[in-house]
C-alpha atoms as a PDB file:
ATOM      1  CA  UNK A   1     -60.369 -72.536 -46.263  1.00  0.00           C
ATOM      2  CA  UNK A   2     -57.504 -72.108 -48.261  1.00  0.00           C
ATOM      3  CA  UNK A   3     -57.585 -68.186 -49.173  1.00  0.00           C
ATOM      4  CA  UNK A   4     -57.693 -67.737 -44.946  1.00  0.00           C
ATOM      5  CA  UNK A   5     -54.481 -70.508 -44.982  1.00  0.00           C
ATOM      6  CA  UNK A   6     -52.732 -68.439 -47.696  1.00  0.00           C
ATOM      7  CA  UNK A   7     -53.480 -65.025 -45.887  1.00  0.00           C
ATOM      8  CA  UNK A   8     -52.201 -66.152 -42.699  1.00  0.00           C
ATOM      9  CA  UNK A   9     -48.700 -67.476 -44.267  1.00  0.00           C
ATOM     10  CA  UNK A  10     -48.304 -64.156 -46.225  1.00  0.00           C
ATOM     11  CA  UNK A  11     -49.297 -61.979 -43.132  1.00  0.00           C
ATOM     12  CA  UNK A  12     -46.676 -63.552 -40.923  1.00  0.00           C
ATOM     13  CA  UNK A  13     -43.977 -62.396 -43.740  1.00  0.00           C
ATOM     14  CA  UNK A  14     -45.132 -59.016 -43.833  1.00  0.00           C
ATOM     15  CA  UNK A  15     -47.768 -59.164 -47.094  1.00  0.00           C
ATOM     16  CA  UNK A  16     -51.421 -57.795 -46.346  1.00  0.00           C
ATOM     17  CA  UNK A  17     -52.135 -56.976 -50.156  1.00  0.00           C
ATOM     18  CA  UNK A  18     -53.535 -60.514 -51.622  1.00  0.00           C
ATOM     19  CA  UNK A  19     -56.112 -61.293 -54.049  1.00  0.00           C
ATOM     20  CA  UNK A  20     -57.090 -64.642 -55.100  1.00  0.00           C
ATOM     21  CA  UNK A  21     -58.441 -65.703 -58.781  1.00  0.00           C
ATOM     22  CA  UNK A  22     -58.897 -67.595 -61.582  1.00  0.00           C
ATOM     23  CA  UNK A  23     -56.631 -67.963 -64.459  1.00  0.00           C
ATOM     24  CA  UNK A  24     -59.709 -68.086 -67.074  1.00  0.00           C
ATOM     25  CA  UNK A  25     -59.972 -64.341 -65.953  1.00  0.00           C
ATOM     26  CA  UNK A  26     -56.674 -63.463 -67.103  1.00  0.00           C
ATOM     27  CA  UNK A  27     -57.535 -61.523 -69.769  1.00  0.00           C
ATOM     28  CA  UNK A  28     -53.758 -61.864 -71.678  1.00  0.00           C
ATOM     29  CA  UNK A  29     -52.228 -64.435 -73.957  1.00  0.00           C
ATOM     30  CA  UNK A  30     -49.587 -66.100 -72.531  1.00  0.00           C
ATOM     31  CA  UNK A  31     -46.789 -66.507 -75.086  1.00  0.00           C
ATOM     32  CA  UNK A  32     -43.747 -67.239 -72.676  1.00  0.00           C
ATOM     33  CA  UNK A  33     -45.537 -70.056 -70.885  1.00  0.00           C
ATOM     34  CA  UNK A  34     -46.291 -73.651 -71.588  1.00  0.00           C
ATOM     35  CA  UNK A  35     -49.382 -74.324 -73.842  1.00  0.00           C
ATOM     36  CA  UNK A  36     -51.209 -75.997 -70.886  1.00  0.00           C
ATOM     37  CA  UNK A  37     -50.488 -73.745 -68.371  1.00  0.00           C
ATOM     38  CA  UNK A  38     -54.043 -72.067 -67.752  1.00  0.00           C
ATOM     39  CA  UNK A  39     -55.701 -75.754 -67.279  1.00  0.00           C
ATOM     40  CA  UNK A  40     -52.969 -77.707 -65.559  1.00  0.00           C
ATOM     41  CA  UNK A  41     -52.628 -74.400 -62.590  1.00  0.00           C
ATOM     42  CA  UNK A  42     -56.545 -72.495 -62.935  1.00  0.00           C
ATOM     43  CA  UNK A  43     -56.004 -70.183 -59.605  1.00  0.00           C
ATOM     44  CA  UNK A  44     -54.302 -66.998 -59.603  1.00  0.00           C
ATOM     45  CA  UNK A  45     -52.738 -65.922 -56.246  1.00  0.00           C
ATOM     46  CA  UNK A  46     -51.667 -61.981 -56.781  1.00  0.00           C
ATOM     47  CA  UNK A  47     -49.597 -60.360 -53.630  1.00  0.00           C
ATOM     48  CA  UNK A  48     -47.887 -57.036 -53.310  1.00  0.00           C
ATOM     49  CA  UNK A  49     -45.998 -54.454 -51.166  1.00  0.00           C
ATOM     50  CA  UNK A  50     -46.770 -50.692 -50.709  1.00  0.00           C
ATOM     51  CA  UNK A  51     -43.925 -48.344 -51.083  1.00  0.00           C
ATOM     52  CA  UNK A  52     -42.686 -46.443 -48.648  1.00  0.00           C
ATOM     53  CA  UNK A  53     -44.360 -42.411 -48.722  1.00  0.00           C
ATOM     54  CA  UNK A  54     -41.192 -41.089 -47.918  1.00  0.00           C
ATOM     55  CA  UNK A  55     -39.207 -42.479 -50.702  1.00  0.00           C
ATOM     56  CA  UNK A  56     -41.891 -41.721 -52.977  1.00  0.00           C
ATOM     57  CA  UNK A  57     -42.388 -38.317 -51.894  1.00  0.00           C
ATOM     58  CA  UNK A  58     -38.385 -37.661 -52.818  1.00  0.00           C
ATOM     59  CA  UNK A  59     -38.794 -37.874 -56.321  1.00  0.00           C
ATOM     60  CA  UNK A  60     -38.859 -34.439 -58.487  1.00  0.00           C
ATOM     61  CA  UNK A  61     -38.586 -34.561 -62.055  1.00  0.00           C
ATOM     62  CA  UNK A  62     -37.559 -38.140 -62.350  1.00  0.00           C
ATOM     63  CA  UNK A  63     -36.223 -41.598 -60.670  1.00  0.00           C
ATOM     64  CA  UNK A  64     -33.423 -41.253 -58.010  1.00  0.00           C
ATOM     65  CA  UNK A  65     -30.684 -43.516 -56.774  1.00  0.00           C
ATOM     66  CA  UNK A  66     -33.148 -43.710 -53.330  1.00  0.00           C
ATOM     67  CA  UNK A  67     -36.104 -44.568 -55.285  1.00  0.00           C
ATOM     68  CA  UNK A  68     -34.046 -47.669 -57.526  1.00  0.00           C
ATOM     69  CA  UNK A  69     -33.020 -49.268 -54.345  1.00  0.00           C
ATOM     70  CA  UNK A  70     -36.261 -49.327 -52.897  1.00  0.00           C
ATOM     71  CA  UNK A  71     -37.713 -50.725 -56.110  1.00  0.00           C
ATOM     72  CA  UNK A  72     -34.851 -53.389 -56.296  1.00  0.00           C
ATOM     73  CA  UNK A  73     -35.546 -54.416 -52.376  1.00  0.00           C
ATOM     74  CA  UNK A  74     -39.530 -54.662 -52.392  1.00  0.00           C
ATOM     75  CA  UNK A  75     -38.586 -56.724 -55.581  1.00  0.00           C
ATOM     76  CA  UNK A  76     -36.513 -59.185 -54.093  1.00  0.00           C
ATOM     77  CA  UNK A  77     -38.944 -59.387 -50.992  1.00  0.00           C
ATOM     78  CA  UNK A  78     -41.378 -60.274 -53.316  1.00  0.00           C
ATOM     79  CA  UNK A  79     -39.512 -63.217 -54.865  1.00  0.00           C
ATOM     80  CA  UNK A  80     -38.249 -64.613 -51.555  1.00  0.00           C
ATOM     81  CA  UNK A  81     -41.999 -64.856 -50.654  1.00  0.00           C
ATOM     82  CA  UNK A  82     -43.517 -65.673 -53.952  1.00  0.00           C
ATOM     83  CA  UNK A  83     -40.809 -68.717 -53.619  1.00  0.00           C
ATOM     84  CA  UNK A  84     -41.628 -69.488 -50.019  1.00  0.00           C
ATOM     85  CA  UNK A  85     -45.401 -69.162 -50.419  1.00  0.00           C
ATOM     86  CA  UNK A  86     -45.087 -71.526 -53.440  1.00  0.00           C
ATOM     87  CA  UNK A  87     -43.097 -74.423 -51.440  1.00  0.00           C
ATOM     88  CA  UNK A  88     -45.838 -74.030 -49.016  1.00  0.00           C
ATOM     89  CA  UNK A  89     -48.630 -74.635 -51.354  1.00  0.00           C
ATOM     90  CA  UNK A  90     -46.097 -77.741 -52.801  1.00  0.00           C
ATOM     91  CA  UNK A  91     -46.284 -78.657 -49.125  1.00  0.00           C
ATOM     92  CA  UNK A  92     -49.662 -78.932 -48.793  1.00  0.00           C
ATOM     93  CA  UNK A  93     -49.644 -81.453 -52.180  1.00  0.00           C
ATOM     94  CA  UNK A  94     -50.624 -79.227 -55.014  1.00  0.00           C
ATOM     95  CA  UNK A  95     -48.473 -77.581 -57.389  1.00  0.00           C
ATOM     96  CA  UNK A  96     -47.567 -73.769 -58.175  1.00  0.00           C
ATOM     97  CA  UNK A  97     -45.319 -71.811 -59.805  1.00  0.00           C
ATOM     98  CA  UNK A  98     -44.019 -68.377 -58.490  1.00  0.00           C
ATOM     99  CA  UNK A  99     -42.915 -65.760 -61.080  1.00  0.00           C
ATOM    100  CA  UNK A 100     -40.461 -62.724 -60.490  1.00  0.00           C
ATOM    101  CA  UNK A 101     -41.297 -59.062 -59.906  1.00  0.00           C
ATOM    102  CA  UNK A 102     -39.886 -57.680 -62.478  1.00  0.00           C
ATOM    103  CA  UNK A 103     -38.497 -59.892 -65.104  1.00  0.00           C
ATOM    104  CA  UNK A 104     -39.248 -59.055 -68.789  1.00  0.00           C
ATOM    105  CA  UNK A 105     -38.645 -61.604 -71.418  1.00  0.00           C
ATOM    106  CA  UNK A 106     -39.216 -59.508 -74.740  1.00  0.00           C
ATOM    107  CA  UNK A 107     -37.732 -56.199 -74.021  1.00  0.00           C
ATOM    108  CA  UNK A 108     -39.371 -54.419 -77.491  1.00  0.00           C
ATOM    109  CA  UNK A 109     -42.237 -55.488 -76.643  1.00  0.00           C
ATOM    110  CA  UNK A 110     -41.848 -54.945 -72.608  1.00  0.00           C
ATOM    111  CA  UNK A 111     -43.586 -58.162 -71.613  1.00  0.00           C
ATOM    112  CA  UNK A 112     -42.809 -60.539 -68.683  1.00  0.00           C
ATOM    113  CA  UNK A 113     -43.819 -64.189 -68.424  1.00  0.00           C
ATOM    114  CA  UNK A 114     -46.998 -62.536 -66.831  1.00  0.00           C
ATOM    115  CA  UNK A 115     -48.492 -59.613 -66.452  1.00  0.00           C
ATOM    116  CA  UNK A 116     -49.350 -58.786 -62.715  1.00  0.00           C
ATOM    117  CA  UNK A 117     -51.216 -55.999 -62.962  1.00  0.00           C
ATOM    118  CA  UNK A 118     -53.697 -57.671 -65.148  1.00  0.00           C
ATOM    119  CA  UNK A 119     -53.128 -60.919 -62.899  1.00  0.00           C
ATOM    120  CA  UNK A 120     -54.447 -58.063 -59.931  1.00  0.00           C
ATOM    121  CA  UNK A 121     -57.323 -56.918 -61.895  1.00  0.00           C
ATOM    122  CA  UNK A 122     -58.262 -60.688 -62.308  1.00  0.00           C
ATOM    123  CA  UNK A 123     -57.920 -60.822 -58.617  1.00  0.00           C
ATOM    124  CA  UNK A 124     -60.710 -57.976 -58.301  1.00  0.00           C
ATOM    125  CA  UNK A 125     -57.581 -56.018 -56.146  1.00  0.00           C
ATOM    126  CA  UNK A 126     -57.686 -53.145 -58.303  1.00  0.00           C
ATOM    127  CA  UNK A 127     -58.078 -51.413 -61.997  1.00  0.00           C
ATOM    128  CA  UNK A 128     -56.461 -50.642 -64.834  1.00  0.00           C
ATOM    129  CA  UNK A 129     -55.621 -46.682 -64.455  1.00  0.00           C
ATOM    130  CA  UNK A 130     -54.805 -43.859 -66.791  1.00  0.00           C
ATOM    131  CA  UNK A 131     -50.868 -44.431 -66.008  1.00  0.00           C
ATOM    132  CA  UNK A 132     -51.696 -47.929 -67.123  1.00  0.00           C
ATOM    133  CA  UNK A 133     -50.870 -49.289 -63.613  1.00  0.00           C
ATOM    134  CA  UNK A 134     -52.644 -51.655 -61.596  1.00  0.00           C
ATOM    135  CA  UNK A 135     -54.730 -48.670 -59.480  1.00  0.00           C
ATOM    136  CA  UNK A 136     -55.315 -50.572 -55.785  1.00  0.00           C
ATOM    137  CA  UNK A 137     -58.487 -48.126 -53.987  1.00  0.00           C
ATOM    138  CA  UNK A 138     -56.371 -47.795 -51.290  1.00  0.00           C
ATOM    139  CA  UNK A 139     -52.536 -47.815 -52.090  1.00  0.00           C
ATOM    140  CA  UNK A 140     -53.280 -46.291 -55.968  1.00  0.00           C
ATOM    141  CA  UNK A 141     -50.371 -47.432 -58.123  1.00  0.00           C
ATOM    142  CA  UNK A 142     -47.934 -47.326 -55.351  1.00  0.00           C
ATOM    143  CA  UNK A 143     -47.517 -50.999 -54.931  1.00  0.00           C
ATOM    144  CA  UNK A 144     -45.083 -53.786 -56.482  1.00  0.00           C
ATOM    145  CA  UNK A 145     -46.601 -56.796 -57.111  1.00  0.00           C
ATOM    146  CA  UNK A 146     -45.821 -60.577 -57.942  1.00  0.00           C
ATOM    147  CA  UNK A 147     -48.141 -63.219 -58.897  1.00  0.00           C
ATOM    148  CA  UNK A 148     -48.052 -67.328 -57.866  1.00  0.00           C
ATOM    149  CA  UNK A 149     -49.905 -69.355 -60.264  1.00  0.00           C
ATOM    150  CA  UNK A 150     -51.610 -73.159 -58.523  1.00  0.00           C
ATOM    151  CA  UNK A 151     -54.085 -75.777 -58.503  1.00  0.00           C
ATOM    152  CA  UNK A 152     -54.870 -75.302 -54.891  1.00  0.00           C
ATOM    153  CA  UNK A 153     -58.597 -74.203 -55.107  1.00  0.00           C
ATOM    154  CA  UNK A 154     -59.544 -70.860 -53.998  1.00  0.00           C
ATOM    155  CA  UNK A 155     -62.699 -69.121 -53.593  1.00  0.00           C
ATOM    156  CA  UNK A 156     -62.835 -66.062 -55.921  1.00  0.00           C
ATOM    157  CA  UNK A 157     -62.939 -62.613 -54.124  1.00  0.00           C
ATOM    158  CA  UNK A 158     -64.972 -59.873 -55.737  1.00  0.00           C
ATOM    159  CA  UNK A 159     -65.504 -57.319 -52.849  1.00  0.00           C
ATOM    160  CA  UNK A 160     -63.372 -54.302 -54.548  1.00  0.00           C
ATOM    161  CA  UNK A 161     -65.661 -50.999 -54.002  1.00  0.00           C
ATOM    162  CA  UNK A 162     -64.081 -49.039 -56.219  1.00  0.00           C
ATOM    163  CA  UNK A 163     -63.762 -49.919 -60.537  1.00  0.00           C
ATOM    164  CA  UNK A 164     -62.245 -46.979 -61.748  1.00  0.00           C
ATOM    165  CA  UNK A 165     -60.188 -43.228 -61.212  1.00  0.00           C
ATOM    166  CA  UNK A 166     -63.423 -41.519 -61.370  1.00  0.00           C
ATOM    167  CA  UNK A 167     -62.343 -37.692 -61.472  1.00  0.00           C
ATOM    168  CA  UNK A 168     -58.932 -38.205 -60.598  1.00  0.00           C
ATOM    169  CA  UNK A 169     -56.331 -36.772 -63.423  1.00  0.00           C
ATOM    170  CA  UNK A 170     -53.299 -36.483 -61.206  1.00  0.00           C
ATOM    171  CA  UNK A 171     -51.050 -38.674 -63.375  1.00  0.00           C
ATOM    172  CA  UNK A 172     -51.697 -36.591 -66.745  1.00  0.00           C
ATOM    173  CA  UNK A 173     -49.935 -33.630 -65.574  1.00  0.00           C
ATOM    174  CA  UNK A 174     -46.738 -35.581 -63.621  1.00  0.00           C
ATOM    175  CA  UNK A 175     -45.931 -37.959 -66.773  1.00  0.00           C
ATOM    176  CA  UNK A 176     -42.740 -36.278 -67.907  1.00  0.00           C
ATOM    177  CA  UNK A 177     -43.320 -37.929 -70.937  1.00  0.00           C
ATOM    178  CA  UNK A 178     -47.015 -36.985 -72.288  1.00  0.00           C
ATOM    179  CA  UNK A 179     -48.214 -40.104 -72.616  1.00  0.00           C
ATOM    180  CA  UNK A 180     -50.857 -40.097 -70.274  1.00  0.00           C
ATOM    181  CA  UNK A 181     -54.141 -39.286 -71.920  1.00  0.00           C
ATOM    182  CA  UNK A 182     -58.005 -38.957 -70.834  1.00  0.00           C
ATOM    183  CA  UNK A 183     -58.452 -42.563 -72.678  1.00  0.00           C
ATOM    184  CA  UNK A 184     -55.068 -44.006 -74.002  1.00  0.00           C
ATOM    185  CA  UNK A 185     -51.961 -44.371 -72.781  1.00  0.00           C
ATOM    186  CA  UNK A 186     -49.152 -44.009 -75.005  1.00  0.00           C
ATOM    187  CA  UNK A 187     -46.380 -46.915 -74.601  1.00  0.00           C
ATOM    188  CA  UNK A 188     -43.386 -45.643 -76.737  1.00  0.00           C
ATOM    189  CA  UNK A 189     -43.382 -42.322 -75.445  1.00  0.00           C
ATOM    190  CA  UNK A 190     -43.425 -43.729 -72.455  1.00  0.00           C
ATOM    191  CA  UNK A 191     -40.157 -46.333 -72.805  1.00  0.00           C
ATOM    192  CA  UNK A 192     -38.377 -43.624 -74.830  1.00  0.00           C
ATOM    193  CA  UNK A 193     -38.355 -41.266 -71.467  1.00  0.00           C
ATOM    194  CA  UNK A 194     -37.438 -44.301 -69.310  1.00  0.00           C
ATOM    195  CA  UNK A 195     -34.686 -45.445 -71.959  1.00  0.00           C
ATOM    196  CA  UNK A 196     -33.477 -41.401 -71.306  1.00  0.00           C
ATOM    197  CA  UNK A 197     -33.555 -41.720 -67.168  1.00  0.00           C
ATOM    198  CA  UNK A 198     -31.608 -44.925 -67.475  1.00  0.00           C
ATOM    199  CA  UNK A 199     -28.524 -42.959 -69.247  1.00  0.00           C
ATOM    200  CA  UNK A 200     -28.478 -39.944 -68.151  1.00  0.00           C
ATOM    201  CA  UNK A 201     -29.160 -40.705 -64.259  1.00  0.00           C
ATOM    202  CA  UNK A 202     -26.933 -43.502 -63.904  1.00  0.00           C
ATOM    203  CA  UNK A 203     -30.477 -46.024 -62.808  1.00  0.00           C
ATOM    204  CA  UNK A 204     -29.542 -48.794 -65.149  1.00  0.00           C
ATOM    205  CA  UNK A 205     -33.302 -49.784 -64.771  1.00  0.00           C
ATOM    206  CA  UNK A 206     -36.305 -48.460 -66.951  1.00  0.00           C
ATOM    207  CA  UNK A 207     -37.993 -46.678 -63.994  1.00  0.00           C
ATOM    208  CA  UNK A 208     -39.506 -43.183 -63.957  1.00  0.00           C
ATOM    209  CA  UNK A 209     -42.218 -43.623 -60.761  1.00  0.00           C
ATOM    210  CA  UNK A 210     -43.691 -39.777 -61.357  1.00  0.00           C
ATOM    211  CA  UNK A 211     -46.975 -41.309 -62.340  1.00  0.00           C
ATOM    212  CA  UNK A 212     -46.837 -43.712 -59.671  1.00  0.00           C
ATOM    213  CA  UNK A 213     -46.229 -40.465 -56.544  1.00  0.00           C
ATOM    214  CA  UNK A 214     -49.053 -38.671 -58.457  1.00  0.00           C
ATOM    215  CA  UNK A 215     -51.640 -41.859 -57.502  1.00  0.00           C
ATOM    216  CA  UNK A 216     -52.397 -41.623 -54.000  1.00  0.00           C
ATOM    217  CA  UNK A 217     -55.304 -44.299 -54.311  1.00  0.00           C
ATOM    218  CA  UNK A 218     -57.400 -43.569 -51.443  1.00  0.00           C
ATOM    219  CA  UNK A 219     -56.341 -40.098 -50.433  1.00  0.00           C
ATOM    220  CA  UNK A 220     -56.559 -38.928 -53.735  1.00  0.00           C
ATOM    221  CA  UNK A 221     -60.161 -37.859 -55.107  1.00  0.00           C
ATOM    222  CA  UNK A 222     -62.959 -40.292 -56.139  1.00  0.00           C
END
């Protein structure tokens, strides 16, 4: 079975947070891509890493210089994989395409080639949160992800036990920004606070990762 084959080559390089999907459950356009993209490579494959408590638990009012290098590493860990897991499928004699963990193409709009967290949600690994992250039931928000797109069939998972933050409002009162809400999530108040971390703390990245310490998945309330 090819989700077990796929599992087993991601567990022996350290990645235990899969899903597997369908494209036609993608629920975003997909401007930045060729026009055929969704019929010529149909399966979604949608892996991650959890950050590290420790670093997370360092962060006060803002991003530090500890948290941006552990963003940058689990990044590039992701694309070594996403490369190596994509040769393997090639290997096996179907095609895929492995995209970066962070790589926007239209910075005003903030949008990448594809979206992972919605790629995730299409996976059944996770929701859609208030802090308009990708909210995993166990990990919460604190997770990187990167997504490989293929032809190699898989068989859809849809075990996830949990579809939403139920009573949890943790993230509302950590966004620095206010632009968490009961039922919206406010984008350019949002970008305008990372724009501010990203001069006056020296990041050079548009991180903030307040929202993302406050979402303790499954130690945080149902």
């Amino acid at each position: 079975m090819n989700n077990e084959k796929v599992r087993s080559f991601l567990k022996a390089r350290g990645i235990e947070i899969v899903g597997f999907g369908s494209f036609s459950s993608y629920d975003r356009e997909t401007p930045f891509l060729p026009k055929d993209v969704r019929q010529d490579y149909p399966f979604l494959i949608c892996l991650g890493l959890s950050l590290s408590r420790g670093v997370i638990e360092t962060l006060e009012d803002g991003p530090n210089l500890l948290y941006l290098h552990h963003y940058r590493q689990l990044n590039y860990a992701l694309d070594g994989v996403s490369l190596a897991l994509a040769r393997f499928i090639e290997d096996e004699g179907f095609r895929a395409i492995p995209f970066a963990a962070s790589q926007v193409v239209d910075w005003e709009r903030q949008r990448a080639h594809i979206s992972h967290k919605h790629v995730g949600v299409a996976c059944h690994m996770g929701w859609i949160g208030r802090n308009n992250l990708l909210i995993h039931p166990r990990y919460g928000a604190r997770v990187r992800y990167t997504t490989v797109i293929t032809d190699m069939p898989f068989e859809p998972e849809t075990d996830l036990e949990r579809s939403s933050c139920g009573s949890c409002r943790r993230c509302l009162s950590f966004c620095p920004a206010g632009a968490i809400g009961e039922d919206h999530f406010d984008h350019l108040l949002c970008f305008e606070t990372l724009k501010k971390f990203r001069k006056e703390r020296n990041i050079g990245h548009f991180i903030c990762g307040l929202c993302v310490k406050a979402c303790l998945g499954g130690f945080s309330s149902p």
